[in-house]
C-alpha atoms as a PDB file:
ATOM      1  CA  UNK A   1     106.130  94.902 115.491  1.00  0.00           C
ATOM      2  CA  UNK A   2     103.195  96.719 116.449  1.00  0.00           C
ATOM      3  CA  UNK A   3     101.556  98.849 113.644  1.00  0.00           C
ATOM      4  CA  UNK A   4      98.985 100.300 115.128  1.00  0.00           C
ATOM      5  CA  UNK A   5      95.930  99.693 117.707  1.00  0.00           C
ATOM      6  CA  UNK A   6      92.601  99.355 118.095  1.00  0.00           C
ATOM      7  CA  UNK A   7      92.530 102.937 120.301  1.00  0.00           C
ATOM      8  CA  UNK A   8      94.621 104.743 117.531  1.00  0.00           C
ATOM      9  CA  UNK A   9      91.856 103.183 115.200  1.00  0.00           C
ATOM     10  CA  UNK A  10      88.949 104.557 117.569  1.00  0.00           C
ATOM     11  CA  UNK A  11      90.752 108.401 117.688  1.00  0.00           C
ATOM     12  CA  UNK A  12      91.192 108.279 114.040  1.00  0.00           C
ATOM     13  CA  UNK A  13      87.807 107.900 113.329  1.00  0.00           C
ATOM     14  CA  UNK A  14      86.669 109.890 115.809  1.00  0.00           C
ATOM     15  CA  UNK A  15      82.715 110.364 116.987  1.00  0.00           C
ATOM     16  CA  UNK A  16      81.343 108.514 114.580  1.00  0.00           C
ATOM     17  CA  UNK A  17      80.427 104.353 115.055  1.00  0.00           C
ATOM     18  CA  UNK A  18      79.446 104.241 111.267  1.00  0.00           C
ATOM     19  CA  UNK A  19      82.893 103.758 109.765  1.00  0.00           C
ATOM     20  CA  UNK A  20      83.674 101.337 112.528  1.00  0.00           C
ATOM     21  CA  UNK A  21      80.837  98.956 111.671  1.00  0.00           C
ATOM     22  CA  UNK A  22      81.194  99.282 107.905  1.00  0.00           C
ATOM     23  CA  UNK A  23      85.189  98.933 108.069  1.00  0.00           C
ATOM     24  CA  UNK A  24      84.569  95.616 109.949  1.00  0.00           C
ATOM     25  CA  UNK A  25      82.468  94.097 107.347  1.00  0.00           C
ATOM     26  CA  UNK A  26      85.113  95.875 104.637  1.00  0.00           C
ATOM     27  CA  UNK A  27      87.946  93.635 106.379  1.00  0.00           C
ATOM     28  CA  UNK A  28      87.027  90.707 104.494  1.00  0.00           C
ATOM     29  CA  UNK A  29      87.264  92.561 100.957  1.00  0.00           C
ATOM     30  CA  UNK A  30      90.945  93.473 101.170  1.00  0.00           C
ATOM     31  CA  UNK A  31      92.585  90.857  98.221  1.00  0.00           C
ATOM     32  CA  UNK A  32      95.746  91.726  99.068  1.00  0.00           C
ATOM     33  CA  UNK A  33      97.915  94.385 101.064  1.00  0.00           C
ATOM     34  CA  UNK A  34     101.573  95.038 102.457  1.00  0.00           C
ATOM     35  CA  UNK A  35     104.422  97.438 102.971  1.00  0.00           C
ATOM     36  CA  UNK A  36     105.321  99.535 100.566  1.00  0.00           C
ATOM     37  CA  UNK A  37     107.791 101.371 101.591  1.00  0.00           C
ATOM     38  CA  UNK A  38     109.617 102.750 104.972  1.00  0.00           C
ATOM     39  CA  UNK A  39     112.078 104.619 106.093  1.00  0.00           C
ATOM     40  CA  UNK A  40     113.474 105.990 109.810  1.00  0.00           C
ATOM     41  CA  UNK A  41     110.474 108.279 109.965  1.00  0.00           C
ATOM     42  CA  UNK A  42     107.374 106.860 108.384  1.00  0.00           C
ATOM     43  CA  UNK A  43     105.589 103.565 107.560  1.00  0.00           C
ATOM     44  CA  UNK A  44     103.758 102.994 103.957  1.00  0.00           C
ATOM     45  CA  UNK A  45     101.235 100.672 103.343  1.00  0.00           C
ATOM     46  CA  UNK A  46      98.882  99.448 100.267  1.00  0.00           C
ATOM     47  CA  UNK A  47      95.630  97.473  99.268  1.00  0.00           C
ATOM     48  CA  UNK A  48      93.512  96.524  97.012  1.00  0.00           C
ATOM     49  CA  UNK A  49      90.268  96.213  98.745  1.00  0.00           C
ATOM     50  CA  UNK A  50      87.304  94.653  96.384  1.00  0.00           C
ATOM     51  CA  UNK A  51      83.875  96.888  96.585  1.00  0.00           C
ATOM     52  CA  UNK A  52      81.247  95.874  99.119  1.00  0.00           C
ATOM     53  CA  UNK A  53      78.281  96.684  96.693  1.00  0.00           C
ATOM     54  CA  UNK A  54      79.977  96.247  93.402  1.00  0.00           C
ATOM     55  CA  UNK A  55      82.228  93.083  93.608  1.00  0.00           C
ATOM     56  CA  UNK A  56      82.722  93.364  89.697  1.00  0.00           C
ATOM     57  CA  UNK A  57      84.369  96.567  89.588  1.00  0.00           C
ATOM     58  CA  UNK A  58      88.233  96.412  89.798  1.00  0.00           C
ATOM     59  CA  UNK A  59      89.634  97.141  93.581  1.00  0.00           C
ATOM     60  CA  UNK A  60      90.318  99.992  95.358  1.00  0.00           C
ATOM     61  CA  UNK A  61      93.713 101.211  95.873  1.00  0.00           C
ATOM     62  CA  UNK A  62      93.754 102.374  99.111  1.00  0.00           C
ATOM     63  CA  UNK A  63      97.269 103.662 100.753  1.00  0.00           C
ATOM     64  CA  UNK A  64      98.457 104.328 104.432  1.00  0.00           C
ATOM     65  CA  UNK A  65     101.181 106.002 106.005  1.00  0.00           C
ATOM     66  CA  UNK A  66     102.072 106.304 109.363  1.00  0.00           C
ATOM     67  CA  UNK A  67     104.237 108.638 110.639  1.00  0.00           C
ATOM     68  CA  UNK A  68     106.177 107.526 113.252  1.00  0.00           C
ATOM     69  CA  UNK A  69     107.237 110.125 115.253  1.00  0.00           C
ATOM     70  CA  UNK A  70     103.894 111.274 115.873  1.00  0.00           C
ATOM     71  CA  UNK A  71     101.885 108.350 114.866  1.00  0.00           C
ATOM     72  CA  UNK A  72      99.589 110.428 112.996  1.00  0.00           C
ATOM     73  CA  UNK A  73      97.948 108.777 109.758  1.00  0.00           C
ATOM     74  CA  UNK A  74      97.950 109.681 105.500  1.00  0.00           C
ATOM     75  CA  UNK A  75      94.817 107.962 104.187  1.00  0.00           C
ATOM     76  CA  UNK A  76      94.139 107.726 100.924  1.00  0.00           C
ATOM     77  CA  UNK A  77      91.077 105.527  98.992  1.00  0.00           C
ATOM     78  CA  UNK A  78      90.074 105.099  95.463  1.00  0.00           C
ATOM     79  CA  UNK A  79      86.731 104.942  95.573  1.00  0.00           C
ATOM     80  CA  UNK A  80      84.060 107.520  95.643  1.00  0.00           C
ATOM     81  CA  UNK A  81      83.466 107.986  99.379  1.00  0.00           C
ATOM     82  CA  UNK A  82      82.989 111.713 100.352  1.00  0.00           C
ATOM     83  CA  UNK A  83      85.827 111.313 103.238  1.00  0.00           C
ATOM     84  CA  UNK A  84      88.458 109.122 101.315  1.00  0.00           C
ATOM     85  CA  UNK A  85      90.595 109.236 104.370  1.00  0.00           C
ATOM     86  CA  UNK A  86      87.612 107.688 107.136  1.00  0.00           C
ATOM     87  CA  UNK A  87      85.879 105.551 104.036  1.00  0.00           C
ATOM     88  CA  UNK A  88      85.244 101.767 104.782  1.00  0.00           C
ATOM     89  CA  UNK A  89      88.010 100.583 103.158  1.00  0.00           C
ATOM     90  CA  UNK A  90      90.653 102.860 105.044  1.00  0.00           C
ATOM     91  CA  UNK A  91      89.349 101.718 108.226  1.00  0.00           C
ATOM     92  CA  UNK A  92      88.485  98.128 107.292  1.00  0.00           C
ATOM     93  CA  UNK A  93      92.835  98.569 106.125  1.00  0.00           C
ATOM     94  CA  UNK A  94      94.006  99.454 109.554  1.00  0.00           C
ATOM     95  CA  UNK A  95      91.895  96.942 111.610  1.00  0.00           C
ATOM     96  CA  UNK A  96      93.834  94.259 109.189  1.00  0.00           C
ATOM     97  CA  UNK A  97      96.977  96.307 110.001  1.00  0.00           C
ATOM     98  CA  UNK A  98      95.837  96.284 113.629  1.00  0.00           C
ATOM     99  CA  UNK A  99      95.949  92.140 113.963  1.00  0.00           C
END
């Protein structure tokens, strides 16, 4: 089943290359992940995602749903980013979801 792709990824994120680069290097920090929940309209995905500067502190929560009528995207992170929904972890999430 295909979740989502690369492109989606690239729209969602929009102008910027940052989150892109750092979400790469965020892939390798998710500890865990997987559906949560779906139904005929939507898709709802969780994971805990380990910080990139901060290993000690507990993981980030970070939840994603897809809607898929109109495939557009519900991004939530814990952590302290000023854009929860385009933070590191968010997009490091879908490029794992993206595989």
């Amino acid at each position: 089943m295909r979740i989502i792709t690369f492109s989606e990824i690239v729209d969602f994120v929009g102008d910027y290359s940052r989150p892109l680069k750092e979400g790469s290097l965020a892939m390798d920090s998710i500890v865990t992940y997987g559906l949560s929940g779906e139904d005929r309209t939507k898709l709802e995905f969780f994971a805990l995602c380990m910080s990139l500067t901060n290993p000690r502190k507990a993981p980030y929560e970070v939840n994603i749903i897809i809607d898929k009528v109109d495939n557009s995207l519900n991004c939530s992170c814990a952590c302290k980013a000023e854009n929860i929904e385009h933070c590191k972890h968010v997009i490091g999430f879908l490029m794992v979801l993206e595989r």
